[in-house]
Protein backbone atom coordinates (compact mmCIF):
# COMPACT_ATOMS: atom_id res chain seq x y z
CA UNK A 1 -2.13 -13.64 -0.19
CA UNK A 2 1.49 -13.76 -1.38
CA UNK A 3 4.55 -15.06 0.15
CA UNK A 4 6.44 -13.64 2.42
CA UNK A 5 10.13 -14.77 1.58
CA UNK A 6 13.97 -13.86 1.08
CA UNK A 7 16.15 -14.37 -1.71
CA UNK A 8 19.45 -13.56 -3.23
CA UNK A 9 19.21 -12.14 -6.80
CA UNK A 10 20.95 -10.06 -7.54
CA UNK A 11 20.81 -8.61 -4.26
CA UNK A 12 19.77 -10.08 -0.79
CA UNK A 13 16.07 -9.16 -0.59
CA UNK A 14 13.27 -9.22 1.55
CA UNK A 15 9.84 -9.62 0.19
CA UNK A 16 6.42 -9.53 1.76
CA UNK A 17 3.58 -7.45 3.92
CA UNK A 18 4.82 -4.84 6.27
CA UNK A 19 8.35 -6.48 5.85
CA UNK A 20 9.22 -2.52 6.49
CA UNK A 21 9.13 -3.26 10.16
CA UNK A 22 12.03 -5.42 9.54
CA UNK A 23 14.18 -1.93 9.45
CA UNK A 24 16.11 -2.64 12.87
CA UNK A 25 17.46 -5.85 11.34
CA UNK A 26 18.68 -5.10 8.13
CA UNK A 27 20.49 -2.54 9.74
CA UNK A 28 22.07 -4.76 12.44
CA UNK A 29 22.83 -6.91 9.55
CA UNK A 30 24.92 -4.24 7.66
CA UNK A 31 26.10 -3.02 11.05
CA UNK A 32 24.57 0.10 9.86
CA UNK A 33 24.35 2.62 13.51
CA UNK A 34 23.19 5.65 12.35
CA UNK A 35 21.97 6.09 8.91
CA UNK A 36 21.12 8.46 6.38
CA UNK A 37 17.78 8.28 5.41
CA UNK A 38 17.08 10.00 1.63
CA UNK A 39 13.78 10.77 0.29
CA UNK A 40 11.90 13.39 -1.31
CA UNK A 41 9.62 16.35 0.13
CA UNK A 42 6.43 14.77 -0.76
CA UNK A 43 7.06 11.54 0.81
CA UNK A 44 8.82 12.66 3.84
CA UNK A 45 5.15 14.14 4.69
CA UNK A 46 3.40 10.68 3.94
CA UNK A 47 2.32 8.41 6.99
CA UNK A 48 4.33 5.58 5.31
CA UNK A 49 7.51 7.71 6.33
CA UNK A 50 6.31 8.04 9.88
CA UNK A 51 5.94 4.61 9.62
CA UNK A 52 9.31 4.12 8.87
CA UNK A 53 11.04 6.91 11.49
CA UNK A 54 8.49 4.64 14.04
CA UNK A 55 10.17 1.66 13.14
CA UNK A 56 13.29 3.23 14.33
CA UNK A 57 12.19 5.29 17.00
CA UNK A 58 11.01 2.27 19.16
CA UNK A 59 14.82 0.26 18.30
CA UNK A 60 16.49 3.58 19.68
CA UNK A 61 18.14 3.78 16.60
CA UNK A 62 19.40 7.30 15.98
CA UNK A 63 18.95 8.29 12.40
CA UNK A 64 18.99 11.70 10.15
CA UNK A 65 16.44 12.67 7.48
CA UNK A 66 17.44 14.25 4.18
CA UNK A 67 14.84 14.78 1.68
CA UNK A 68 16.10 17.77 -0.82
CA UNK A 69 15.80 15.43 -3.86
CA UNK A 70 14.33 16.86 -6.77
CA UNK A 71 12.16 14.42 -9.37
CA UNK A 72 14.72 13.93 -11.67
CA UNK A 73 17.75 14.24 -8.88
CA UNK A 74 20.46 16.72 -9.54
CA UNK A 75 24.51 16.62 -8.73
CA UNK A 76 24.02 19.52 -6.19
CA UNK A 77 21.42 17.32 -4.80
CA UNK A 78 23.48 14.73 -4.40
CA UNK A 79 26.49 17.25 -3.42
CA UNK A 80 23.98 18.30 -0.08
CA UNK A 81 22.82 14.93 0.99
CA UNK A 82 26.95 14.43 0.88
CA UNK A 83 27.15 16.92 3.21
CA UNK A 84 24.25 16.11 5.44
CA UNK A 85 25.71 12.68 5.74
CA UNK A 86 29.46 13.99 7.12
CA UNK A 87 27.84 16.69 9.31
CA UNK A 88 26.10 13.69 10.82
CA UNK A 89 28.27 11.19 11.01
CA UNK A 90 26.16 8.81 9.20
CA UNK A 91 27.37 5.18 8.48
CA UNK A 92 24.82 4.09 6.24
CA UNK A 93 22.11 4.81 3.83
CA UNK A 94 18.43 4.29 3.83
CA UNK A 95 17.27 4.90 0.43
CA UNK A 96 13.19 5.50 0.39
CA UNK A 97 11.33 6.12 -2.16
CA UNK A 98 10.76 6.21 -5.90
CA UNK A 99 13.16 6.09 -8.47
CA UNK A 100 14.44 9.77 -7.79
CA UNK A 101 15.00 8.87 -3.95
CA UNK A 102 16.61 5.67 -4.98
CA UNK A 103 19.00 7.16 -7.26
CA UNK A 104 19.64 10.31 -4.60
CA UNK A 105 20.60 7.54 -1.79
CA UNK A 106 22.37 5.57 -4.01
CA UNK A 107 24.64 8.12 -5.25
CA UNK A 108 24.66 9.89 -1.56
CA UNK A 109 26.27 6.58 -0.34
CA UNK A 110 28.26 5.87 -3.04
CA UNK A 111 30.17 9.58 -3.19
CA UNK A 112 30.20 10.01 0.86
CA UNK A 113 34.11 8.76 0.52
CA UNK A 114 35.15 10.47 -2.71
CA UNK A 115 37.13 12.79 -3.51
CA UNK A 116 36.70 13.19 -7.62
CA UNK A 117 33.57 14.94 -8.69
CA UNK A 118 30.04 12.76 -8.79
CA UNK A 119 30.74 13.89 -13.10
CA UNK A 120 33.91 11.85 -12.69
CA UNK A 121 32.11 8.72 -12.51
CA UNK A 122 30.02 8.70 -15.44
CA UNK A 123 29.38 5.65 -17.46
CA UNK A 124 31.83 6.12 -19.89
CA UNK A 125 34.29 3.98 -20.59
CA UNK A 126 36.01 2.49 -17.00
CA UNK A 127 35.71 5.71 -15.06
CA UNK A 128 34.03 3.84 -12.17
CA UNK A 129 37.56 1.90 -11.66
CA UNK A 130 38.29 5.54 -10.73
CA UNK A 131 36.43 5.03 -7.17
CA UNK A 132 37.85 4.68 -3.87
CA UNK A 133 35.61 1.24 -2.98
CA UNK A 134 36.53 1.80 0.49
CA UNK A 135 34.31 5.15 0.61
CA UNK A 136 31.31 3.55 -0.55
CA UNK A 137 28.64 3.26 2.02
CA UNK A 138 26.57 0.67 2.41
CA UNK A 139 22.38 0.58 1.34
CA UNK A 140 19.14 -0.39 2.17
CA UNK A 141 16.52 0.41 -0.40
CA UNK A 142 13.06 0.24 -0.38
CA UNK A 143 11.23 1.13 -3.24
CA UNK A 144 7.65 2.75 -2.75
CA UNK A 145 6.74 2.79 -6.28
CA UNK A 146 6.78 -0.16 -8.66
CA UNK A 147 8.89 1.23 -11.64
CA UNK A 148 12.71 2.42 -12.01
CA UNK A 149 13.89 -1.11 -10.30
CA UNK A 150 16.78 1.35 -8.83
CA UNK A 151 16.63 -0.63 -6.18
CA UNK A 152 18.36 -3.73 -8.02
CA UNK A 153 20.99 -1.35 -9.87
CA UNK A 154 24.19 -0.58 -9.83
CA UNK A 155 23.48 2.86 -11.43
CA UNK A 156 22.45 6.00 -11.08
CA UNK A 157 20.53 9.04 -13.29
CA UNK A 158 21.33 11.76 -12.11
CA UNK A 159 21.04 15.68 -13.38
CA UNK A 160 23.38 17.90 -14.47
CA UNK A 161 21.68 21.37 -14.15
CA UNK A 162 24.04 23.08 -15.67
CA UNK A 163 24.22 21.84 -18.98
CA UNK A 164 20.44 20.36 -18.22
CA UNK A 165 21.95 16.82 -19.02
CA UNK A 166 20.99 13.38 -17.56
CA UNK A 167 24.01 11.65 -16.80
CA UNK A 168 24.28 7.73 -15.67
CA UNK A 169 26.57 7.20 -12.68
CA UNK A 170 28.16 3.50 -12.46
CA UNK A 171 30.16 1.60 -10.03
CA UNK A 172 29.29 -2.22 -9.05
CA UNK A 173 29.53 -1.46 -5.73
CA UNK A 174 26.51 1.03 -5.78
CA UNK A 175 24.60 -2.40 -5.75
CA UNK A 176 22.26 -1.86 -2.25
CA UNK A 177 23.06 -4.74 0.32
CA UNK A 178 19.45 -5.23 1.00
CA UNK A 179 16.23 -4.28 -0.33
CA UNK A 180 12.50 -4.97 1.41
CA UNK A 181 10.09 -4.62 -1.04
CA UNK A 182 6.99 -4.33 0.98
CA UNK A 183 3.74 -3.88 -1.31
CA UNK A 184 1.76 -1.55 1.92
CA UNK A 185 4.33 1.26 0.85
CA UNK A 186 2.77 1.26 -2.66
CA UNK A 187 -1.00 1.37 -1.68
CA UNK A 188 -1.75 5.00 -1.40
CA UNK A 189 0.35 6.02 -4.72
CA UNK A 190 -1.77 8.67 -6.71
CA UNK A 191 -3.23 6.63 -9.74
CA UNK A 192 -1.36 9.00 -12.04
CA UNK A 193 2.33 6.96 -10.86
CA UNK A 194 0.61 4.02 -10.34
CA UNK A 195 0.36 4.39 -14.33
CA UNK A 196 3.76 6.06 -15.33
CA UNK A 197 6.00 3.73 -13.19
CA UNK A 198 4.18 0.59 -13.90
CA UNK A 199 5.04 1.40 -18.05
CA UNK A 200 8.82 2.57 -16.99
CA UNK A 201 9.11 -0.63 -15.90
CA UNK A 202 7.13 -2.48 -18.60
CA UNK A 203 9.72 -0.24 -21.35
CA UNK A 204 12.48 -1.45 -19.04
CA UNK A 205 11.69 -5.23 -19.91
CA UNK A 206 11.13 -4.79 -23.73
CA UNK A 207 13.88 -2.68 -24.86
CA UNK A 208 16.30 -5.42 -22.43
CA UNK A 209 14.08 -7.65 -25.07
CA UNK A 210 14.69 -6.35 -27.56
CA UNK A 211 18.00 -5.11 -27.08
CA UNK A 212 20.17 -7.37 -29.55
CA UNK A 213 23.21 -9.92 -28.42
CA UNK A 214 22.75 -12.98 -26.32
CA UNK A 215 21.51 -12.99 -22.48
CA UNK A 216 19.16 -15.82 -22.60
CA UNK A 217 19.16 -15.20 -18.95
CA UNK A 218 18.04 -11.22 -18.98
CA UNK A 219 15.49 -12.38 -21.60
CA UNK A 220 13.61 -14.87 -19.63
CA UNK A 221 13.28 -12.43 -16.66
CA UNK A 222 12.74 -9.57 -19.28
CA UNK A 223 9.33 -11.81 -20.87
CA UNK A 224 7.96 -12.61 -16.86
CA UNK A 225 8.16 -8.98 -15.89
CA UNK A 226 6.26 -8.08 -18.80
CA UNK A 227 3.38 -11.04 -18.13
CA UNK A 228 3.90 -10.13 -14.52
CA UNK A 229 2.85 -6.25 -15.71
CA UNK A 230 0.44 -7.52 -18.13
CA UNK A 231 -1.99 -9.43 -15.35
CA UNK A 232 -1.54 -6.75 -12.51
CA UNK A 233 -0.54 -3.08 -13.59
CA UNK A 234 -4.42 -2.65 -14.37
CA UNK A 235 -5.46 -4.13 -11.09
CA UNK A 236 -3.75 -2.18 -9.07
CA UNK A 237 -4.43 1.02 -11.00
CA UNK A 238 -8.31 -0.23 -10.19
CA UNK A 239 -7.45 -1.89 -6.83
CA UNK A 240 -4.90 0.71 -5.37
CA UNK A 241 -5.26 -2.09 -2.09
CA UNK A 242 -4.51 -5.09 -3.35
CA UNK A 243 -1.85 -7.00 -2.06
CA UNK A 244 -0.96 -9.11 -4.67
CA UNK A 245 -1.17 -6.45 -7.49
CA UNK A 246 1.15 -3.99 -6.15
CA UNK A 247 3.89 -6.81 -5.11
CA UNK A 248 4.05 -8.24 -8.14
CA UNK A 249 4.29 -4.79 -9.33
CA UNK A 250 7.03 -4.39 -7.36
CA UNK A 251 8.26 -7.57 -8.50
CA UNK A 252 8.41 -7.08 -11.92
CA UNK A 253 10.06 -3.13 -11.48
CA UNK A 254 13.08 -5.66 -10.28
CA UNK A 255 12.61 -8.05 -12.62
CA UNK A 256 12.85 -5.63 -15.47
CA UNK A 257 16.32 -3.37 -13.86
CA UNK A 258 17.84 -6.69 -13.54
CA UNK A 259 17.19 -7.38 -17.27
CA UNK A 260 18.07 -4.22 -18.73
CA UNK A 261 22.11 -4.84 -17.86
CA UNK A 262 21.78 -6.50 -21.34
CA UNK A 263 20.43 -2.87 -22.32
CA UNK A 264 18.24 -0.28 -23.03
CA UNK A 265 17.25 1.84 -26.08
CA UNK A 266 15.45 4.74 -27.48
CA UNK A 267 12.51 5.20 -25.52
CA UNK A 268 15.22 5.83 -22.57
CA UNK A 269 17.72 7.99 -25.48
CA UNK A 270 14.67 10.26 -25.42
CA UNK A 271 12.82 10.26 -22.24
CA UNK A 272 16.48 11.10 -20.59
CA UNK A 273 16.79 14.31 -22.31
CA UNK A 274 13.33 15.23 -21.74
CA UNK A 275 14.13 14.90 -18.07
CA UNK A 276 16.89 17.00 -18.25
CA UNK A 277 15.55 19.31 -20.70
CA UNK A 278 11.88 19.72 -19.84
CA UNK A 279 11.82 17.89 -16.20
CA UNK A 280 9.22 15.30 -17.40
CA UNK A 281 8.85 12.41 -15.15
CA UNK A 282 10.78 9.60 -16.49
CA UNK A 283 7.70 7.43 -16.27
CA UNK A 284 5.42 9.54 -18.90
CA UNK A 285 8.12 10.24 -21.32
CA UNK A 286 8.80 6.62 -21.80
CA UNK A 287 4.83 6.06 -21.38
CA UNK A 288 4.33 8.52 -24.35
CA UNK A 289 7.11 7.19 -26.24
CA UNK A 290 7.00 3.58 -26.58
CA UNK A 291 4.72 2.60 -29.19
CA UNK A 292 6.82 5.18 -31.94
CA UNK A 293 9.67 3.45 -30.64
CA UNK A 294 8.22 -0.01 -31.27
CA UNK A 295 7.45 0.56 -34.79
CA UNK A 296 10.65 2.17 -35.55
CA UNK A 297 12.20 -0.48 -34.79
CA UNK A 298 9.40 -2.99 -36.23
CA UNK A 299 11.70 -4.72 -39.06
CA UNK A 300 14.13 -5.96 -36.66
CA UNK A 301 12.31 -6.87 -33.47
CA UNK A 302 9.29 -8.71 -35.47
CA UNK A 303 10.25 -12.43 -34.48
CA UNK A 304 10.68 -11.42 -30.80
CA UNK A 305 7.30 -9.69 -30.97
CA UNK A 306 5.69 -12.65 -32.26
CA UNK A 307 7.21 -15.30 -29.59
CA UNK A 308 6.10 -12.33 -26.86
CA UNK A 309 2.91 -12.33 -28.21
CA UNK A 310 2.73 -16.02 -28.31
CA UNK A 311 3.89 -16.32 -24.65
CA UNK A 312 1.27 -13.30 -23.24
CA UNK A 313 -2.07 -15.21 -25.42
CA UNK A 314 -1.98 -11.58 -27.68
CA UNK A 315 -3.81 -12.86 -30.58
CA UNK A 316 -3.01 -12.23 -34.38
CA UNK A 317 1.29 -12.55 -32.97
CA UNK A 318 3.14 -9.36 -34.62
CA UNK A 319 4.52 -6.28 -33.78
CA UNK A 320 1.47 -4.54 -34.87
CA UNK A 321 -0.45 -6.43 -32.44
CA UNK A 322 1.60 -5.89 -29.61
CA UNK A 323 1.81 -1.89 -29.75
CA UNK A 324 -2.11 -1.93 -30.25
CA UNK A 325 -1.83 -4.03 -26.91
CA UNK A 326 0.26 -1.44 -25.56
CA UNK A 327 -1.97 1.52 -26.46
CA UNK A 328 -4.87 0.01 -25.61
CA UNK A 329 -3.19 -0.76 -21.91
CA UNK A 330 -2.39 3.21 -21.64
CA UNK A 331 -5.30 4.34 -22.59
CA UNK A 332 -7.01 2.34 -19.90
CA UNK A 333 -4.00 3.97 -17.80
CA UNK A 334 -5.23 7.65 -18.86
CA UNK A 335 -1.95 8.14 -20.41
CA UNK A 336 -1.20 10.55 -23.08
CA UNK A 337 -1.09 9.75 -26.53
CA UNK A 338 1.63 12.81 -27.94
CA UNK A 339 4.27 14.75 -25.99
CA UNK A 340 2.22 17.61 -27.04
CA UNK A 341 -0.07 16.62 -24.50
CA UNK A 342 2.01 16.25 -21.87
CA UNK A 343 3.31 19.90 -22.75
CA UNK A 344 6.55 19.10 -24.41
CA UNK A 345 7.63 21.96 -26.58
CA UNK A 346 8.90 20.63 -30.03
CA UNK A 347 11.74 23.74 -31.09
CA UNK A 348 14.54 21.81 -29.55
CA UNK A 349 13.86 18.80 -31.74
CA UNK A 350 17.10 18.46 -33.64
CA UNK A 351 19.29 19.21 -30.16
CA UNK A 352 17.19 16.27 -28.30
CA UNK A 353 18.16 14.08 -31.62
CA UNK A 354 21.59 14.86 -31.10
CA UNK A 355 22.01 14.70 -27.74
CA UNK A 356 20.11 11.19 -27.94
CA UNK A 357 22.20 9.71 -30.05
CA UNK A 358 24.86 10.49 -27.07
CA UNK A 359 22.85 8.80 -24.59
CA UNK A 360 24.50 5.12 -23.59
CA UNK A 361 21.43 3.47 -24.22
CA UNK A 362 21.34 4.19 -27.69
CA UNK A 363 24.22 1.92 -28.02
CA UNK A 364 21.99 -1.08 -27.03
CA UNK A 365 18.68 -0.18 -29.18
CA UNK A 366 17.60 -2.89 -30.66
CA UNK A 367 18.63 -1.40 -34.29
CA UNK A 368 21.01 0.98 -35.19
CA UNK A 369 19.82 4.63 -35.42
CA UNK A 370 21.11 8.03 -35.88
CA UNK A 371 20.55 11.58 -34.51
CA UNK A 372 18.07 12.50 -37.29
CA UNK A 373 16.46 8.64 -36.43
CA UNK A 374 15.99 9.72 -32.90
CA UNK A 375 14.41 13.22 -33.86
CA UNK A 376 12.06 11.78 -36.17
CA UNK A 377 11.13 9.22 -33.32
CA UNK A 378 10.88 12.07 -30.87
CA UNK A 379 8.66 14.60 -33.78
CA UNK A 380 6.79 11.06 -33.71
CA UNK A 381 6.02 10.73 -30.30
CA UNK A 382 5.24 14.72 -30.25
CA UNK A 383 2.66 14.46 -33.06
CA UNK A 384 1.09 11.08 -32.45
CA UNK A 385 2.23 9.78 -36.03
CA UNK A 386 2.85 6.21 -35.72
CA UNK A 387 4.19 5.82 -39.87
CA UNK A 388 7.61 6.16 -38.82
């Protein structure tokens, strides 16, 4: 049975069984009277959300629902929740959810005092120290899937529709107050994003790996979320009920958001535009992806794969051996091998190339690469050709 417990890193958070019903306090806490609550249609018809609006219900807290968040969350998305939130005098966000709800609330909270455009803020360059910090609400998040680690970021993705774009939002401030990771939220998850979140988070930790310059600091939590993965992201595929599984899930989705601030790289260059492009979940693009993106980058990243190796028992230590490791963990996941599969069209090949090589977190792969480097890696990943 795990712990329950509270720490500070790099947030306050709240960790443990049915810490949910802990709502009424975190909220007193923030001095939070009347949130916002965001989510998405599916969940908002779960039992875990009545759970929640129960929770509240029996403090008297007043509250308002908003739960017009696409999978990949868009800027009008964001631009009604805005609305919702004024019309209702909210103070507060409760962000609930997966990585889509967690990046709607974050971004909900975060533009509820603006005046510039949600665009405006884009990770380029300083535009956050555009922000009026006094119009950013506060947020609770509480992640019911085990992969984005939104809840630990001060970012956003969010969807331009209409240049079909994924754009990263930044400010510090967009850092939630408190999250309650609670691993009951995650036991009814379809197996499908049991599989796809648990390797989003897994590609989170080994591009912040990988990713070159020093962080000794985001590399050490980088290599534990990836053990952490390695021991339980089969289990509680198996064992959707099992308490330790899905925290340390959860755990590790942290562990691995909190990493990446050293960086990302081209398994996120791609997925992004698939997301914008094609709407694939962010989950099974980077599933799909990974391994092509691994051996592209084999000549550089070989003496980290070996120490990973070393530290997860993978036997034969190499790079080779650790993307068989990977495929044979998403095959066991029921996980695609080729975008083809997952019905990703291949005639936009040189445009998702270029418009990679744009992405921010191409910047931080761990080699240099190109546009024509990222559409080979993509025809890769669509063919299932791993002789990059």
């Amino acid at each position: 049975m795990i712990q329950t417990t509270n720490w500070n890193y790099p947030t306050t958070v709240w960790f443990g069984k049915e810490r949910i019903q802990e709502i009424d306090k975190a909220l007193l806490q923030l001095n939070i009277k009347n949130p916002l609550i965001v989510t998405d249609d599916a969940l908002v018809k779960l039992p875990i959300m009545q759970d929640l609006l129960d929770a509240l219900n029996a403090k008297g807290i007043p509250f308002t629902v908003f739960s017009d968040v696409q999978p990949n969350p868009t800027g009008e998305n964001v631009q009604n929740g805005v609305e919702v939130y004024k019309k209702n005098r909210n103070d507060g966000v409760i962000a609930f959810g997966g990585g889509s709800a967690l990046d709607a609330g974050k971004t909900i909270a975060f533009m509820s005092g603006q005046t510039l455009s949600v665009w405006d803020f884009e990770d380029v360059g300083d535009n956050w120290s555009q922000a009026d910090e006094n119009g950013i609400a506060k947020t609770i998040a509480i992640p019911t899937t085990a992969g984005t680690g939104s809840e630990v970021g001060r970012a956003t993705v969010i969807t331009d529709s209409i240049n079909h774009a994924k754009k990263i939002i930044f400010h510090p401030k967009m850092l939630p107050s408190i999250v309650i990771l609670d691993p009951v939220l995650t036991y009814n998850l379809p197996k499908r994003i049991t599989a796809w979140t648990g390797i989003d988070a897994l590609v989170h930790a080994i591009e912040a790996y990988c990713a070159p310059g020093f962080h000794p600091m985001a590399d050490g939590i980088a290599m534990e979320a990836i053990r952490l993965i390695k021991e339980n992201l089969i289990v509680a595929y198996k064992e959707p009920h099992n308490e330790n599984a899905r925290a340390y899930m959860l755990v590790a989705a942290m562990m691995g958001a909190t990493a990446f601030q050293k960086g990302l790289g081209s398994v996120h260059s791609i997925a992004h535009q698939l997301g914008g492009l094609f709407n694939t979940p962010h989950g099974l693009a980077n599933s799909i992806i990974l391994p092509y993106a691994l051996q592209q980058n084999a000549d550089v990243i070989e003496e980290k794969m070996v120490k990973l190796c070393n530290f997860l028992d993978i036997k034969n230590p190499s790079t080779k051996s650790f993307i068989e490791f990977i495929l044979s963990l998403r095959e066991l996941l029921e996980i695609p091998h080729t975008l083809k599969e997952a019905d990703i069209s291949n005639e936009r090949a040189k445009e998702i190339g270029e418009l990679a090589y744009k992405d921010p977190s191409t910047a931080t792969n761990a080699k240099s690469v190109d546009a024509k480097d990222l559409e080979m890696l993509f025809l890769a990943a669509y063919r299932g050709d791993l002789n990059l």
